[in-house]
Protein backbone atom coordinates (compact mmCIF):
# COMPACT_ATOMS: atom_id res chain seq x y z
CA UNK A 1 -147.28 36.78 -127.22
CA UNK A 2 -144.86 36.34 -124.11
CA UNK A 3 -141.70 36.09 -126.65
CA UNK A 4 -142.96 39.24 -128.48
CA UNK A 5 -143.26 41.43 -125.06
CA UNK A 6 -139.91 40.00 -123.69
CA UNK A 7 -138.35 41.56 -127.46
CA UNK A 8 -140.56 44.98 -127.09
CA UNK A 9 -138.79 44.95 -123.72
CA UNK A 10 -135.42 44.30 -124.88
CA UNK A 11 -135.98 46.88 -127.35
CA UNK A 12 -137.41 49.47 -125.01
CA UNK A 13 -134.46 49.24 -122.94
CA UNK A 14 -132.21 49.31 -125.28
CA UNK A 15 -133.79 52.60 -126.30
CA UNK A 16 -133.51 54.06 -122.79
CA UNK A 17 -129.89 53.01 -122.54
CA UNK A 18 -129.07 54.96 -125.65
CA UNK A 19 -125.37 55.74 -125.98
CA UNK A 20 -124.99 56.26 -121.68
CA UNK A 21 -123.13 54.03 -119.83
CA UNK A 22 -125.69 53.70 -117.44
CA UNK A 23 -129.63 54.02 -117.16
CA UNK A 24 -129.22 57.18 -115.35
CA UNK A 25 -126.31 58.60 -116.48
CA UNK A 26 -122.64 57.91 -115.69
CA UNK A 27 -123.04 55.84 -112.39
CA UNK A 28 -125.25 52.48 -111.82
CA UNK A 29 -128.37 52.70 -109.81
CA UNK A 30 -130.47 50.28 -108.62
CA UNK A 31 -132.03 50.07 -111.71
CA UNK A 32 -128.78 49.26 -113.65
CA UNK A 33 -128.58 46.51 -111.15
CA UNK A 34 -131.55 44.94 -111.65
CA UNK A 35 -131.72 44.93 -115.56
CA UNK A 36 -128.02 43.55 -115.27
CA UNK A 37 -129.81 40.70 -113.43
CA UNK A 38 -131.97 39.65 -115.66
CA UNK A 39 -129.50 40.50 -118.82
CA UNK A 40 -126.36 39.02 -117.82
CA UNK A 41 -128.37 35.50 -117.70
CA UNK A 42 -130.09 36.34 -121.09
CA UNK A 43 -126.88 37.09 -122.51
CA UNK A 44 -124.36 34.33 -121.16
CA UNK A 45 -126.34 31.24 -120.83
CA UNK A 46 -126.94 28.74 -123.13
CA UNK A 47 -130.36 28.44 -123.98
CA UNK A 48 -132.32 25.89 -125.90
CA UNK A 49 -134.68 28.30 -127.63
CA UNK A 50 -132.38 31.17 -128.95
CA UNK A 51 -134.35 33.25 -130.49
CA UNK A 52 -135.04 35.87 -127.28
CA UNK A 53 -131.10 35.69 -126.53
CA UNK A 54 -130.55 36.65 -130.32
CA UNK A 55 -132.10 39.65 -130.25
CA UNK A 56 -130.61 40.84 -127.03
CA UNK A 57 -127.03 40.29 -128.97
CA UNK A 58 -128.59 41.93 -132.22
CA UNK A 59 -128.65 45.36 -129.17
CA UNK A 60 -125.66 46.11 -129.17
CA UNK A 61 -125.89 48.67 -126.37
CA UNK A 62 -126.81 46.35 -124.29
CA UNK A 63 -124.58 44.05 -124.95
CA UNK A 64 -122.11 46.31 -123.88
CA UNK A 65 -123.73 47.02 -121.18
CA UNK A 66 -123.58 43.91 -119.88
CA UNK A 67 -120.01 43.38 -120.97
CA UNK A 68 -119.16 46.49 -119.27
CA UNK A 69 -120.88 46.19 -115.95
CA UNK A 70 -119.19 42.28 -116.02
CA UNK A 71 -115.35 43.57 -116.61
CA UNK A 72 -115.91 47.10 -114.20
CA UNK A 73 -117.71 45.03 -111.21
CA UNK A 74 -117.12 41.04 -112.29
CA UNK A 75 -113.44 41.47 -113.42
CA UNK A 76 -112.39 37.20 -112.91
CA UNK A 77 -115.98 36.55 -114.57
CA UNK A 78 -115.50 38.93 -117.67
CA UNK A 79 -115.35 35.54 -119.82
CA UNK A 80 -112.03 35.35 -119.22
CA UNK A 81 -112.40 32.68 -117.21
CA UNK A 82 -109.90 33.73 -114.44
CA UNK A 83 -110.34 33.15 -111.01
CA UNK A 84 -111.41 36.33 -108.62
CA UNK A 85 -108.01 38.65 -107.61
CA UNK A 86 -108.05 37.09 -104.23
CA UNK A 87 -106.89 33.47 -105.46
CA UNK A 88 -104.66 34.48 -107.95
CA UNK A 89 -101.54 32.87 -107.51
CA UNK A 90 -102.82 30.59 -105.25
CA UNK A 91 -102.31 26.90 -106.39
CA UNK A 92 -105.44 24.12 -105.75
CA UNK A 93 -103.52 22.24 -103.90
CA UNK A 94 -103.11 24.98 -101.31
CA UNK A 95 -105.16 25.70 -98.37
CA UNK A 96 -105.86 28.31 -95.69
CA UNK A 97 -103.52 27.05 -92.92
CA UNK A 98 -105.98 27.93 -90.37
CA UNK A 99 -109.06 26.96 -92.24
CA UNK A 100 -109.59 23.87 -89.66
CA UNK A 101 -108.64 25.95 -86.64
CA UNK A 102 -111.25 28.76 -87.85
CA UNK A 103 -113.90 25.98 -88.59
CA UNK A 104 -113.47 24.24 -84.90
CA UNK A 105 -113.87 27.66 -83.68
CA UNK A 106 -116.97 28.91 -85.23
CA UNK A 107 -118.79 25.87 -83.93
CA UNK A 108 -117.61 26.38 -80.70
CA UNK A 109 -118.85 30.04 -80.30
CA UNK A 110 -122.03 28.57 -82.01
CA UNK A 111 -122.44 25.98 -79.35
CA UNK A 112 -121.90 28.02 -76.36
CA UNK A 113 -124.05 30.66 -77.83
CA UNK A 114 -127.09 28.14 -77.93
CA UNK A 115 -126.00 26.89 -74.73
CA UNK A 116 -125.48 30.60 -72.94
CA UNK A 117 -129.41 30.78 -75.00
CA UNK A 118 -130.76 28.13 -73.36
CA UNK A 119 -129.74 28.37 -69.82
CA UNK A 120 -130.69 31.99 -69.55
CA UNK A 121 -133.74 31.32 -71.29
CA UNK A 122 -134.86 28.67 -69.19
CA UNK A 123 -134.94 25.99 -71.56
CA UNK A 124 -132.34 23.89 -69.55
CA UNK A 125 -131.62 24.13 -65.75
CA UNK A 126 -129.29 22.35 -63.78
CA UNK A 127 -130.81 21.43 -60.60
CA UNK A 128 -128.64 19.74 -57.61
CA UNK A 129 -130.09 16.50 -56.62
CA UNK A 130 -128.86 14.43 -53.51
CA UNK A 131 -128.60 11.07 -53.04
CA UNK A 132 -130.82 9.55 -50.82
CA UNK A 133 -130.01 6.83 -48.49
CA UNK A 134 -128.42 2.99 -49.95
CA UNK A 135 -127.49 5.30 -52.93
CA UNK A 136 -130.81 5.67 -54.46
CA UNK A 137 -132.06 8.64 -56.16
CA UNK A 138 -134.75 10.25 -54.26
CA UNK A 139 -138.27 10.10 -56.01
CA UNK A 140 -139.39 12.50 -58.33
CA UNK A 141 -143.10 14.59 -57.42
CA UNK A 142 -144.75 12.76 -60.21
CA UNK A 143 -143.62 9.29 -59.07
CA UNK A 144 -144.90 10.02 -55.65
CA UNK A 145 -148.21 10.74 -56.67
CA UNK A 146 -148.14 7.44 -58.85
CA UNK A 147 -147.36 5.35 -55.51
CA UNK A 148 -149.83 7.34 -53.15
């Protein structure tokens, strides 16, 4: 019953879509997005049970649809299998050079911002203690009371 709603779906859909390029005409709404997400899955992945993937190719509306939406927004995952525009030309041997100095960085601001947190919240203080006399600490209140 499951497998026959998930095809009335598909089929449904692919009725909506008609001939457009998109649900609602010739620009992707958040619709578009969201059947692309659950499509592009159907579509691409290798399933053991076929049969629901199958019909989604059989729609060949949708199909486009998908390929379309992958090539326009998704142009190094098209099925091409090239990497995105921004690594092109870049070998894998190469490497930001200031990947390490941007790392070191980032957990310093993160530190100090906890720190600069927990000082102004009160979570830490620093408190000046003396020394007392022979170089002993002086006593804490809660020691005190203990010796009273």
């Amino acid at each position: 019953q499951l497998y026959r709603e998930a095809r009335e779906c598909l089929t449904l859909l692919s009725q909506r879509l008609g001939s457009q390029k998109f649900f609602f005409g010739d620009s992707p709404a958040s619709l578009d997005a969201f059947v692309f997400s659950r499509l592009a899955p159907l579509l691409k992945a290798k399933l053991p049970n076929g049969k629901l993937q199958q019909h989604l190719k059989s729609l060949q509306n949708l199909c486009n649809y998908c390929t379309s939406i992958l090539s326009l927004y998704f142009p190094w995952d098209g099925g091409e299998g090239r990497p995105p525009p921004h690594s092109v030309g870049s070998g894998e041997g190469e490497e930001d050079p200031h990947k390490r100095r941007n790392q070191l960085l980032s957990v310093l601001v993160g530190l100090v911002a906890m720190l600069g947190y927990a000082f102004l919240s009160g979570i830490v203080s620093i408190q000046r203690g003396g020394v007392g006399p022979a170089g002993r600490q002086p006593i804490a209140m809660e020691e005190e009371e203990e010796e009273e």
